[in-house]
N, C-alpha and C. Protein backbone atom coordinates (compact mmCIF):
# COMPACT_ATOMS: atom_id res chain seq x y z
N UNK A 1 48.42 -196.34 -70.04
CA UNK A 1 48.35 -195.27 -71.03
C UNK A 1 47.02 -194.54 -70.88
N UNK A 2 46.97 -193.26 -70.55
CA UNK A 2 45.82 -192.41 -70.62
C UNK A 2 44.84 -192.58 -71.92
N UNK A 3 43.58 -192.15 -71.78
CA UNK A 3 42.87 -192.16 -73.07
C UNK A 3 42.93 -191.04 -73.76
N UNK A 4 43.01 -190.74 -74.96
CA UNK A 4 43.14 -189.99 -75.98
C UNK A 4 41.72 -189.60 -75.87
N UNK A 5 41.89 -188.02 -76.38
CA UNK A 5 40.44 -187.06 -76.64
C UNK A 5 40.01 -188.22 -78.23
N UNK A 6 38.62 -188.53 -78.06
CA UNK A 6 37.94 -189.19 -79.52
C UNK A 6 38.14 -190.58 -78.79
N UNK A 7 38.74 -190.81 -77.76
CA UNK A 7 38.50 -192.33 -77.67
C UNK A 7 37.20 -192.91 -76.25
N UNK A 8 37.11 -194.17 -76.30
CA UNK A 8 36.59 -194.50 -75.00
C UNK A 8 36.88 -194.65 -73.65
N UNK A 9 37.24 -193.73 -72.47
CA UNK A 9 37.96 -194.21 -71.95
C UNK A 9 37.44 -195.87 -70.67
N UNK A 10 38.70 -195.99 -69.98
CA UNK A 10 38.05 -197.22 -69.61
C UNK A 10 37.20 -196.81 -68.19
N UNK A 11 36.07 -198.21 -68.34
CA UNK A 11 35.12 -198.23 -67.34
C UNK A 11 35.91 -198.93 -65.61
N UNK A 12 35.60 -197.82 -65.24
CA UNK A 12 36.13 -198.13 -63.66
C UNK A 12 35.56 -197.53 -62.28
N UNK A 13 34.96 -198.41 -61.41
CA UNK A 13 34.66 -197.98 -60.28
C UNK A 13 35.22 -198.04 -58.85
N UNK A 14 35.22 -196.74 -58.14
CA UNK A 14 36.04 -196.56 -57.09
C UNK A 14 34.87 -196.25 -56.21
N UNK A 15 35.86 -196.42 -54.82
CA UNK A 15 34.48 -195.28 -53.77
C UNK A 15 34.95 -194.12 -53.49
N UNK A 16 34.08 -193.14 -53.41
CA UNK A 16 33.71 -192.61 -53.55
C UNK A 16 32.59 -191.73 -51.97
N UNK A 17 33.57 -190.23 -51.03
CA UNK A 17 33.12 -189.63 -50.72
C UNK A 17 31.82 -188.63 -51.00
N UNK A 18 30.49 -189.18 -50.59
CA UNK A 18 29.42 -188.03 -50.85
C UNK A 18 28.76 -187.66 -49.67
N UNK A 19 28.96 -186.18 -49.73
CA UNK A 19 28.31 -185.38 -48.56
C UNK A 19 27.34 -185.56 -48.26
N UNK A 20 27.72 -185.99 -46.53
CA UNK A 20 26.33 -186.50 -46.13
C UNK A 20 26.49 -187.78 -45.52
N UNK A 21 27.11 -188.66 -46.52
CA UNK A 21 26.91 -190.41 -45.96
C UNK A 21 28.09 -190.55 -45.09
N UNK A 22 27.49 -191.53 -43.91
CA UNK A 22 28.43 -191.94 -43.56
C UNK A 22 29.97 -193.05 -44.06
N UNK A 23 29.50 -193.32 -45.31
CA UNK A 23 30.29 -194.55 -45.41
C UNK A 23 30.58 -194.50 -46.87
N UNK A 24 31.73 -194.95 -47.51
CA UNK A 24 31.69 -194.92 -49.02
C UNK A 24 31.20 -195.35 -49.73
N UNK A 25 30.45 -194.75 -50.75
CA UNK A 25 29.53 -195.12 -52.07
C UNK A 25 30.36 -195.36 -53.04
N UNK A 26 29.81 -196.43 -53.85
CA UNK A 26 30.98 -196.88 -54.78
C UNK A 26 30.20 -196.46 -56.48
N UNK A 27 30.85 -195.16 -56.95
CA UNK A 27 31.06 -194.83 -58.05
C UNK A 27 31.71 -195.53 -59.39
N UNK A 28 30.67 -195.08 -60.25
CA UNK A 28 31.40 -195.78 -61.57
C UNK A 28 32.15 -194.34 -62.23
N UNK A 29 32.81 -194.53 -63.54
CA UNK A 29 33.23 -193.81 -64.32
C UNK A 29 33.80 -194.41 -65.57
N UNK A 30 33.40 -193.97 -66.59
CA UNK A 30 32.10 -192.61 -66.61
C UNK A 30 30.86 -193.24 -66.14
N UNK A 31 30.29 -191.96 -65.88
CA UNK A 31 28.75 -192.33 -65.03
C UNK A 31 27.75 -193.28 -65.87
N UNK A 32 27.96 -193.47 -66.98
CA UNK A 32 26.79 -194.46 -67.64
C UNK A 32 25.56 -194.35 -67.35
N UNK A 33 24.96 -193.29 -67.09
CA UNK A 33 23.56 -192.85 -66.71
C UNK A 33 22.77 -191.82 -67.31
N UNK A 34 23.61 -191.79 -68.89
CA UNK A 34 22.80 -191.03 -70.11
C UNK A 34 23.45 -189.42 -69.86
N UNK A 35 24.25 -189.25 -68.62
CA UNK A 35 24.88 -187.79 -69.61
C UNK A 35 26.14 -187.70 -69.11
N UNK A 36 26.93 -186.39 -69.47
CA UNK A 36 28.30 -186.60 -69.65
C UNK A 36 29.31 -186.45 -68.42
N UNK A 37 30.06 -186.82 -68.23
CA UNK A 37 31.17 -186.65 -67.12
C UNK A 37 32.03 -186.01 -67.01
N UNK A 38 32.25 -184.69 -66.03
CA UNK A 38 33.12 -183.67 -66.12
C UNK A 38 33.68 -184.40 -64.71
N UNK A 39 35.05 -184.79 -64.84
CA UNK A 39 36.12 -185.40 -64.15
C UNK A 39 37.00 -184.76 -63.37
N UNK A 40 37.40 -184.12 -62.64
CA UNK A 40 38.19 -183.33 -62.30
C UNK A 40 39.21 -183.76 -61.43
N UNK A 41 40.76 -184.31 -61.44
CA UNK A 41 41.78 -184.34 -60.01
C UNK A 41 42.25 -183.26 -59.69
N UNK A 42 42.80 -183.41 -58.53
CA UNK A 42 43.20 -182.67 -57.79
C UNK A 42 43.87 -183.46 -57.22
N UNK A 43 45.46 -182.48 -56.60
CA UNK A 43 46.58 -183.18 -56.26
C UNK A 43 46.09 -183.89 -54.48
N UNK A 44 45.40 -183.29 -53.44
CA UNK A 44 45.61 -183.90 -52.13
C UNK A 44 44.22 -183.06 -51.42
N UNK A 45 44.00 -183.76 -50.55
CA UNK A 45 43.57 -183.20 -49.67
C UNK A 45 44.09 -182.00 -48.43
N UNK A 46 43.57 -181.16 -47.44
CA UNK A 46 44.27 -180.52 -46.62
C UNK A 46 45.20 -179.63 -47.31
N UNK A 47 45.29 -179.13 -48.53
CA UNK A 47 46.44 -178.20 -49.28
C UNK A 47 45.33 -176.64 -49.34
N UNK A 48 46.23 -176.00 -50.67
CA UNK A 48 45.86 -174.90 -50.47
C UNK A 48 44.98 -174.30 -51.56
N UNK A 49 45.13 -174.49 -52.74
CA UNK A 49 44.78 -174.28 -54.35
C UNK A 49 43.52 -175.30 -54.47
N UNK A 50 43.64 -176.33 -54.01
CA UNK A 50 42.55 -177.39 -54.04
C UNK A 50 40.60 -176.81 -53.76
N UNK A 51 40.97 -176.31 -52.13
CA UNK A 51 39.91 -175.97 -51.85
C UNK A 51 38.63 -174.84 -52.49
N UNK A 52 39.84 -174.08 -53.78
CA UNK A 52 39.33 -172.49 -53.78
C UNK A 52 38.81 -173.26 -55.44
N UNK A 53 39.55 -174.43 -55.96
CA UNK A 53 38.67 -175.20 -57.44
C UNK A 53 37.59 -176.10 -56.74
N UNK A 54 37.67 -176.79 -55.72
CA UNK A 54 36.25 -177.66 -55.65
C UNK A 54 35.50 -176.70 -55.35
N UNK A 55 35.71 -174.95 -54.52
CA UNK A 55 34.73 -174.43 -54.20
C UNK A 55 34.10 -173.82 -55.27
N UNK A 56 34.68 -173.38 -56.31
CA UNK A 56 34.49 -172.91 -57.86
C UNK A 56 33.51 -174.14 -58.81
N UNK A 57 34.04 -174.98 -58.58
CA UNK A 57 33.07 -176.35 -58.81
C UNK A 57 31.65 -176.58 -58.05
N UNK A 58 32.04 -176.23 -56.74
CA UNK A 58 30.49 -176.27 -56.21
C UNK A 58 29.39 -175.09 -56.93
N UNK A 59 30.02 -174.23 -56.81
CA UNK A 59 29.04 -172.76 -57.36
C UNK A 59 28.46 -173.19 -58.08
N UNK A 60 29.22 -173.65 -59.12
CA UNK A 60 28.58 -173.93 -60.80
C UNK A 60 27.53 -175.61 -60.71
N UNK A 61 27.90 -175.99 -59.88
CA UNK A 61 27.27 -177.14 -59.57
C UNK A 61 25.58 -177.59 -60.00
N UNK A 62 24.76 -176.84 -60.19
CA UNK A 62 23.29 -176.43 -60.86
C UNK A 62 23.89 -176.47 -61.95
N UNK A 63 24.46 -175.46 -62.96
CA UNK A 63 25.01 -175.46 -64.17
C UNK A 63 25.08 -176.50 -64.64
N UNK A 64 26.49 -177.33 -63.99
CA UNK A 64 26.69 -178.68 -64.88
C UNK A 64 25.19 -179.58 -64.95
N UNK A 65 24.62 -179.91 -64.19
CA UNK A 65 23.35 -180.49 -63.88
C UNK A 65 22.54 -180.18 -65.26
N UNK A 66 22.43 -178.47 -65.16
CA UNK A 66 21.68 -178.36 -66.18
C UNK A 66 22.02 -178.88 -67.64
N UNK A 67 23.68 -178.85 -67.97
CA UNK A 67 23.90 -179.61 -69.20
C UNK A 67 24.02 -180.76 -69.11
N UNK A 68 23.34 -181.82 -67.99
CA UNK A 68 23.29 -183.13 -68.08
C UNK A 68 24.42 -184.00 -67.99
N UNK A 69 25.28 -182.95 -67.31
CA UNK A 69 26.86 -183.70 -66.79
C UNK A 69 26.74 -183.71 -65.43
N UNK A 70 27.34 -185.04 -64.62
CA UNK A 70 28.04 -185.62 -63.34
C UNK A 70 28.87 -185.27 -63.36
N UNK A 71 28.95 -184.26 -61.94
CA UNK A 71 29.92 -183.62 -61.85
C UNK A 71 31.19 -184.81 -60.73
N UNK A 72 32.26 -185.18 -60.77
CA UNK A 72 33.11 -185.79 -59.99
C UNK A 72 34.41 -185.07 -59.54
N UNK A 73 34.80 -184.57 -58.44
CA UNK A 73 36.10 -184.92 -58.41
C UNK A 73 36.99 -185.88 -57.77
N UNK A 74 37.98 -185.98 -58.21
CA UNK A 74 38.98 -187.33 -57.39
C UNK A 74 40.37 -186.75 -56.66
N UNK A 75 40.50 -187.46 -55.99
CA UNK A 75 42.10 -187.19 -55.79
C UNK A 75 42.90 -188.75 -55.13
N UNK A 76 44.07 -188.89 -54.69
CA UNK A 76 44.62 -189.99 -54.80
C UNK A 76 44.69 -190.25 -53.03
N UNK A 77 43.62 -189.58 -52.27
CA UNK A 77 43.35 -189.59 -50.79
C UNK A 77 42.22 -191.07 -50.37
N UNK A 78 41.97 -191.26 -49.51
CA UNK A 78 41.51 -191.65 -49.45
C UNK A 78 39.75 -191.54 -48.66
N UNK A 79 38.58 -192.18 -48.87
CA UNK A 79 37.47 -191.57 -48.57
C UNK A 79 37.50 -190.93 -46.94
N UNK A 80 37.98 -192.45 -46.01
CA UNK A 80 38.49 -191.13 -44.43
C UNK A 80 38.79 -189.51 -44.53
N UNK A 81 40.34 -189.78 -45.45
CA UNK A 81 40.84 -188.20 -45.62
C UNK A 81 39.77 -187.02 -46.16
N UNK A 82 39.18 -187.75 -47.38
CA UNK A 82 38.33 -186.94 -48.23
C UNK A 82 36.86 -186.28 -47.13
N UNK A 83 36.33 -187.16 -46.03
CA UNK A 83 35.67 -186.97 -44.98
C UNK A 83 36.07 -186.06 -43.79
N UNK A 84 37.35 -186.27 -43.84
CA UNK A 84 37.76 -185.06 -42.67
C UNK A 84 37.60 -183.72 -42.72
N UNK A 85 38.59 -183.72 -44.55
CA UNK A 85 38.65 -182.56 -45.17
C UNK A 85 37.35 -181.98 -45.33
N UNK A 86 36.51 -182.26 -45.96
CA UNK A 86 35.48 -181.76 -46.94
C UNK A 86 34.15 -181.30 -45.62
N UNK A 87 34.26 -182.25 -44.38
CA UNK A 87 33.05 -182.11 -43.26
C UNK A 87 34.19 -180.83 -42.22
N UNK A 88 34.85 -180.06 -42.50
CA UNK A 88 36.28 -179.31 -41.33
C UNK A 88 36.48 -178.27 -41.87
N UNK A 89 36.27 -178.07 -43.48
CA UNK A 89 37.28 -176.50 -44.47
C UNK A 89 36.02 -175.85 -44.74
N UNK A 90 35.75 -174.72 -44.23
CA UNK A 90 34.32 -173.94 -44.65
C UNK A 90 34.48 -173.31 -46.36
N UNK A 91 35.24 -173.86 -46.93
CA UNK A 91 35.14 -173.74 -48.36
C UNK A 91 34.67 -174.64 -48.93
N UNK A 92 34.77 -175.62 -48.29
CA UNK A 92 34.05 -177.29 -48.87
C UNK A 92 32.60 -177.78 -48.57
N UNK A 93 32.15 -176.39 -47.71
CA UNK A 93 30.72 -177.14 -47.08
C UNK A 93 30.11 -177.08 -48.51
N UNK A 94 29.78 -176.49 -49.38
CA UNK A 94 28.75 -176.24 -50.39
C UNK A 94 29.18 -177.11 -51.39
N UNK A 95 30.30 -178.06 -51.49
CA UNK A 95 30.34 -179.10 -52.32
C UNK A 95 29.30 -180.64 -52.07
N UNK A 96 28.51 -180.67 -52.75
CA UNK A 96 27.36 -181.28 -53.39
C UNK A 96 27.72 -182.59 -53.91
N UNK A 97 28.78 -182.77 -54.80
CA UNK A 97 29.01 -183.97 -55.87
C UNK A 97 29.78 -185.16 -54.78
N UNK A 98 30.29 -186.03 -55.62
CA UNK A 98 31.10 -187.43 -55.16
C UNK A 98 32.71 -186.85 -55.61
N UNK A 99 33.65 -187.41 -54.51
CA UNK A 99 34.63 -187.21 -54.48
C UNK A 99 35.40 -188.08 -54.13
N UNK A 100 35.26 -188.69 -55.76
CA UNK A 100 36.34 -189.95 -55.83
C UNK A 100 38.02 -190.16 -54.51
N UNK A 101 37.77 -191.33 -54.02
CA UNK A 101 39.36 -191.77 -53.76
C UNK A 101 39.70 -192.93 -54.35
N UNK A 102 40.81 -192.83 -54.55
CA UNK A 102 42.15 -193.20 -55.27
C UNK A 102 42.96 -193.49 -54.88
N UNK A 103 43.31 -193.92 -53.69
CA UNK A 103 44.56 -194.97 -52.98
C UNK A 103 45.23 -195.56 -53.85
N UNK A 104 44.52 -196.27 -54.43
CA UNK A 104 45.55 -197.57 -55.35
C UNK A 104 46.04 -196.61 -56.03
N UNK A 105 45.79 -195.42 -57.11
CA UNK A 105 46.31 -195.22 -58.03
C UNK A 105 45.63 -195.88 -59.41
N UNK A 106 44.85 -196.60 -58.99
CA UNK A 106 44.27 -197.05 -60.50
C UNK A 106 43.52 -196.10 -61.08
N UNK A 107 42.59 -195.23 -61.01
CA UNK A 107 41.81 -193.95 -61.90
C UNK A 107 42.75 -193.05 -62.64
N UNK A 108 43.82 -192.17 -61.43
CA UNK A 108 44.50 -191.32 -61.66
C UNK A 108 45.94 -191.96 -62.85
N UNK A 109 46.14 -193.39 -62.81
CA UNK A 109 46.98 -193.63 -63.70
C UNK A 109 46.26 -194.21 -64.99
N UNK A 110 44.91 -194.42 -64.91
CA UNK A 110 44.31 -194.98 -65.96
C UNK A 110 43.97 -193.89 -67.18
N UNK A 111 43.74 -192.23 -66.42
CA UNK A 111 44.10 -190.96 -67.09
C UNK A 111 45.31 -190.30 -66.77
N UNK A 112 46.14 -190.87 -66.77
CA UNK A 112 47.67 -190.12 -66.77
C UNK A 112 48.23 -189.65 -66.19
N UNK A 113 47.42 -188.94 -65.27
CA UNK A 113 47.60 -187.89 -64.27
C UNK A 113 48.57 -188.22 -62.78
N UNK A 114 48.76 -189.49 -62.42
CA UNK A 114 49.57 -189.98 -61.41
C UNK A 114 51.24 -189.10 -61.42
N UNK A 115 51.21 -188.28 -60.21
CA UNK A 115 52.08 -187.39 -60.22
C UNK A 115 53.90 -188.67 -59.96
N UNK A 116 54.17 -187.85 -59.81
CA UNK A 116 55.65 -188.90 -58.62
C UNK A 116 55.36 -188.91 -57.80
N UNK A 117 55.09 -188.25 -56.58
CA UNK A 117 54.97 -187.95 -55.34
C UNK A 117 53.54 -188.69 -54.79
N UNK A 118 53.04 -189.29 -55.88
CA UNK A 118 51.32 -190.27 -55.45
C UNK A 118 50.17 -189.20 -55.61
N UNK A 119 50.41 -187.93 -55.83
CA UNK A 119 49.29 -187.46 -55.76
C UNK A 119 49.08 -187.11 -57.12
N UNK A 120 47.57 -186.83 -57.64
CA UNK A 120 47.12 -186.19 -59.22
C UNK A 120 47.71 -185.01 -59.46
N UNK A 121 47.92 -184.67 -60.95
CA UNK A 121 48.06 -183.68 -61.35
C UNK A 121 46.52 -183.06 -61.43
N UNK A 122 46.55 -181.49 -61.92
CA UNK A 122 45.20 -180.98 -62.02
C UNK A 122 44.46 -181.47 -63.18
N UNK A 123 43.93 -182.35 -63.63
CA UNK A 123 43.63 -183.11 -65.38
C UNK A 123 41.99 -182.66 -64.78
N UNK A 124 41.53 -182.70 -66.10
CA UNK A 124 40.25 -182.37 -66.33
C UNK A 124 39.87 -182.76 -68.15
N UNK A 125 38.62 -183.28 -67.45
CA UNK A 125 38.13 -184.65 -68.45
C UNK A 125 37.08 -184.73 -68.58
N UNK A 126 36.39 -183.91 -69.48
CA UNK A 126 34.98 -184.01 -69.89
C UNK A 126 34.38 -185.59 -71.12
N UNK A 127 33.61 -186.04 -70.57
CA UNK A 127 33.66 -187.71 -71.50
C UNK A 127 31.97 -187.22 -71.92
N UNK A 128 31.82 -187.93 -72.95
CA UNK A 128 30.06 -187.84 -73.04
C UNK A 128 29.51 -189.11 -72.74
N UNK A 129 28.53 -189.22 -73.10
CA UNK A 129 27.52 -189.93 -72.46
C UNK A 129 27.66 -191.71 -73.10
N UNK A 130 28.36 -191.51 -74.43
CA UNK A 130 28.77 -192.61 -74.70
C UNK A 130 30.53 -193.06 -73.76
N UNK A 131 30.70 -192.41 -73.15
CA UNK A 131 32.46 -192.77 -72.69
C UNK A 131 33.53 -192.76 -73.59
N UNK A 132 33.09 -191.18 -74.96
CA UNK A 132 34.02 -190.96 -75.36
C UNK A 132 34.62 -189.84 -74.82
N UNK A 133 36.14 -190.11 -74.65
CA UNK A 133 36.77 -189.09 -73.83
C UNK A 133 36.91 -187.56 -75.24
N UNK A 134 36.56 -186.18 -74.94
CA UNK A 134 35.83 -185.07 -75.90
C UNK A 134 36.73 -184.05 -75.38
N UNK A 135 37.41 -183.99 -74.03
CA UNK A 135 38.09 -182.79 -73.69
C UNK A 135 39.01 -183.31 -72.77
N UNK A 136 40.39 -182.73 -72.68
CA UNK A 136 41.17 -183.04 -71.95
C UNK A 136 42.13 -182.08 -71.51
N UNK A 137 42.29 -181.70 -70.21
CA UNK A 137 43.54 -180.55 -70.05
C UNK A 137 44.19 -181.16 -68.54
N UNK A 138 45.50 -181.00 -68.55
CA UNK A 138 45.99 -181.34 -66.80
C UNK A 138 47.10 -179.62 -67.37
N UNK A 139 47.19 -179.74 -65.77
CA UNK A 139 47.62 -178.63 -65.05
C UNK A 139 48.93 -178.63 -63.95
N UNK A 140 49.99 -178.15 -64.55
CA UNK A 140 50.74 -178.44 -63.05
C UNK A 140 49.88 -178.05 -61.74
N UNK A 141 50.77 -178.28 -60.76
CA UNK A 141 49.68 -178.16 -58.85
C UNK A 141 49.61 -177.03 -58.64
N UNK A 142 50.41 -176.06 -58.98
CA UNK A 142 50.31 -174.51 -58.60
C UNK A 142 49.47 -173.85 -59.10
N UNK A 143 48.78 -174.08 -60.14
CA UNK A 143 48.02 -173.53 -60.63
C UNK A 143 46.33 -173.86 -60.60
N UNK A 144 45.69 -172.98 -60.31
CA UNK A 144 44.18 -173.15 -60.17
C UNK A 144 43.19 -173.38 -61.56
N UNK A 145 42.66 -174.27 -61.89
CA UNK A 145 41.86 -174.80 -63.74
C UNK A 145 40.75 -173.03 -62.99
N UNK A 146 40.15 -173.24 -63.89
CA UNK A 146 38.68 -172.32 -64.48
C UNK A 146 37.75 -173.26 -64.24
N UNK A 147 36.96 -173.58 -63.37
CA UNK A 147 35.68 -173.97 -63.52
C UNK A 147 34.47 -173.49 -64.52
N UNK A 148 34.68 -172.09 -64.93
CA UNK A 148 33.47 -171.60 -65.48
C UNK A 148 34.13 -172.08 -67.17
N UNK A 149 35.43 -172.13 -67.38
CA UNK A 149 35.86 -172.94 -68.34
C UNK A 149 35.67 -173.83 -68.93
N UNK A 150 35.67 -174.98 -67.64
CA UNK A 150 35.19 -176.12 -68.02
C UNK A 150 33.55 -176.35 -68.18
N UNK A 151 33.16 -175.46 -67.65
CA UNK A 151 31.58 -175.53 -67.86
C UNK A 151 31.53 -174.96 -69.45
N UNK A 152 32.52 -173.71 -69.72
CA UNK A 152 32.02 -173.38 -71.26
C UNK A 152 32.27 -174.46 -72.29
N UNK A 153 33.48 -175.47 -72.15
CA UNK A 153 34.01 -176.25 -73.22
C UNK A 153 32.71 -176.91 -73.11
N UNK A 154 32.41 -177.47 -72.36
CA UNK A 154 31.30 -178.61 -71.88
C UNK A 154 30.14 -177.87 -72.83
N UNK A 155 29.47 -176.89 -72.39
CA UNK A 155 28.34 -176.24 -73.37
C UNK A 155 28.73 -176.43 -75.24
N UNK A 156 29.98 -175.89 -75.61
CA UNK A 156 30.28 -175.42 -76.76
C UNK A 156 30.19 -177.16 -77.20
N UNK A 157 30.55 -178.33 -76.25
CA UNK A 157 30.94 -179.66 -76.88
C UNK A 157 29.85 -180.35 -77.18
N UNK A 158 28.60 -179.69 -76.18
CA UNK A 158 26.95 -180.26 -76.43
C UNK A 158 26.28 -179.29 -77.40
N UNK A 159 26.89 -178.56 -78.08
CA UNK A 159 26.50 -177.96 -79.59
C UNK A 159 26.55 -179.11 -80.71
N UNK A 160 27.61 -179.69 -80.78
CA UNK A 160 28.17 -180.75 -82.36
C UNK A 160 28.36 -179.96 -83.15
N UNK A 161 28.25 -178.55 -82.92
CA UNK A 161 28.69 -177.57 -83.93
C UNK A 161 30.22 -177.30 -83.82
N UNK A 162 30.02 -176.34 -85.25
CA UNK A 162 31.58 -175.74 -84.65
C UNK A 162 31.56 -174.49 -84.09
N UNK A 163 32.65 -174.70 -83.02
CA UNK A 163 32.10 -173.30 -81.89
C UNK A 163 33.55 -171.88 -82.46
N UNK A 164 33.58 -171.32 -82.81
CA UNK A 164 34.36 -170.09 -82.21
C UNK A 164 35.15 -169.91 -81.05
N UNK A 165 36.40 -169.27 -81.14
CA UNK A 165 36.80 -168.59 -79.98
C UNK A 165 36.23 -168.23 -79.04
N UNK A 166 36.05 -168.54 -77.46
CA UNK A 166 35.53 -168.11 -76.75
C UNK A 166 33.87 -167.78 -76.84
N UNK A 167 33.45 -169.15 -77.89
CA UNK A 167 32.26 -169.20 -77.85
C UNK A 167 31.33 -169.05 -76.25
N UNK A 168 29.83 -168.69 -76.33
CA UNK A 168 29.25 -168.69 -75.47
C UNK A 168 27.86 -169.17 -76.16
N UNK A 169 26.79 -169.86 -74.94
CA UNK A 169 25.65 -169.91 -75.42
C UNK A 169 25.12 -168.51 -75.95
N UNK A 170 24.28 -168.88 -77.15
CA UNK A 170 23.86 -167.38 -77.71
C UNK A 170 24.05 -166.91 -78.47
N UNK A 171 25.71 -167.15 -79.18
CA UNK A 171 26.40 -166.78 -79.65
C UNK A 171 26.82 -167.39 -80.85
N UNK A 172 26.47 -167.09 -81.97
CA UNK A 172 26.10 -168.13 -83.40
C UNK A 172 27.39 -169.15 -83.82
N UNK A 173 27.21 -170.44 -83.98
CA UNK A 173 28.32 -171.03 -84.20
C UNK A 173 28.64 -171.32 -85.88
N UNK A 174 29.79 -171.69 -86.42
CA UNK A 174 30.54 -171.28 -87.60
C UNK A 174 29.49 -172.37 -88.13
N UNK A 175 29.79 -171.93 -89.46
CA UNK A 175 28.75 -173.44 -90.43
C UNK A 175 29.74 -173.01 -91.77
N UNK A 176 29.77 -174.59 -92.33
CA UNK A 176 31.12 -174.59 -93.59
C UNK A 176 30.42 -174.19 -94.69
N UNK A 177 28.99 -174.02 -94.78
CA UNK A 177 28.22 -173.73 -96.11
C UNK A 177 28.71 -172.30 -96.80
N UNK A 178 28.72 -171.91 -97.78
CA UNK A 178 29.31 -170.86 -97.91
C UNK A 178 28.36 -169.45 -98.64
């Protein structure tokens, strides 16, 4: 059973592709290292929609940093595949973060996301710093998430305020006082 937005989700470590090493680093999740975890699957490696969100993810990549979120994505490939891909697609050179694999299926079914076919749906999972799960969206495969999206929920969620429609930093948030 996936974790519910307001709950904890569970602690689990996989390895984990990071640009650069030769060999897999073994990742926790959530990061447990005092700030929050923006999660991201993705259905496969070598596809088509995939490359143009991790490259949207890399851009912003400073950003998340700056709000004190680890940035991850996963998919249900494995670290070889995730190495072929990511060191071969000139859309992937500027990805920076760890890129969970998932063979077994244990991450991607521990958040829900385990398609039929073995691969993730598009889910995206912002957790805070305690490993309460705070945001949650999946996506059928055809469709490409918003990175600059998930960077805004992420900002509006490190307010504790209440945010507005299409809140932005800057931009005064609601207060119940009257």
């Amino acid at each position: 059973m996936s974790p519910s937005v307001g709950t904890r989700v569970p602690d689990l470590t996989t390895d984990a592709y990071v640009p650069g090493a030769r060999e897999p680093r073994t990742i926790g999740v959530p990061a447990h290292d005092g700030t929050w975890t923006a999660l991201v699957f993705y259905p496969r490696d070598f596809t088509f929609v995939c490359p143009t969100e991790l490259h949207g993810f890399a851009e912003l990549q400073a950003d998340f940093a700056d709000e004190e979120a680890t940035l991850l994505a996963a998919s249900t490939d494995s670290f070889y595949s995730h190495k072929a891909w990511f060191e071969s697609h000139s859309l992937l050179a500027d990805v920076r973060y760890p890129v969970l694999a998932d063979p077994s299926h244990r991450l991607s079914r521990a958040f829900g996301v385990l398609g039929e076919d073995g691969g993730a749906l598009r889910g995206t999972f912002l957790i805070d710093p305690d490993g309460i799960l705070r945001h949650a969206s999946v996506t059928d495969l055809n469709v490409g998430r918003s990175p600059a999206e998930t960077l805004r929920v992420l900002r509006a969620l490190r307010t504790g305020e209440l945010c507005p429609v299409d809140w932005r930093p800057g931009v005064a948030t609601l207060s119940v006082a009257a």
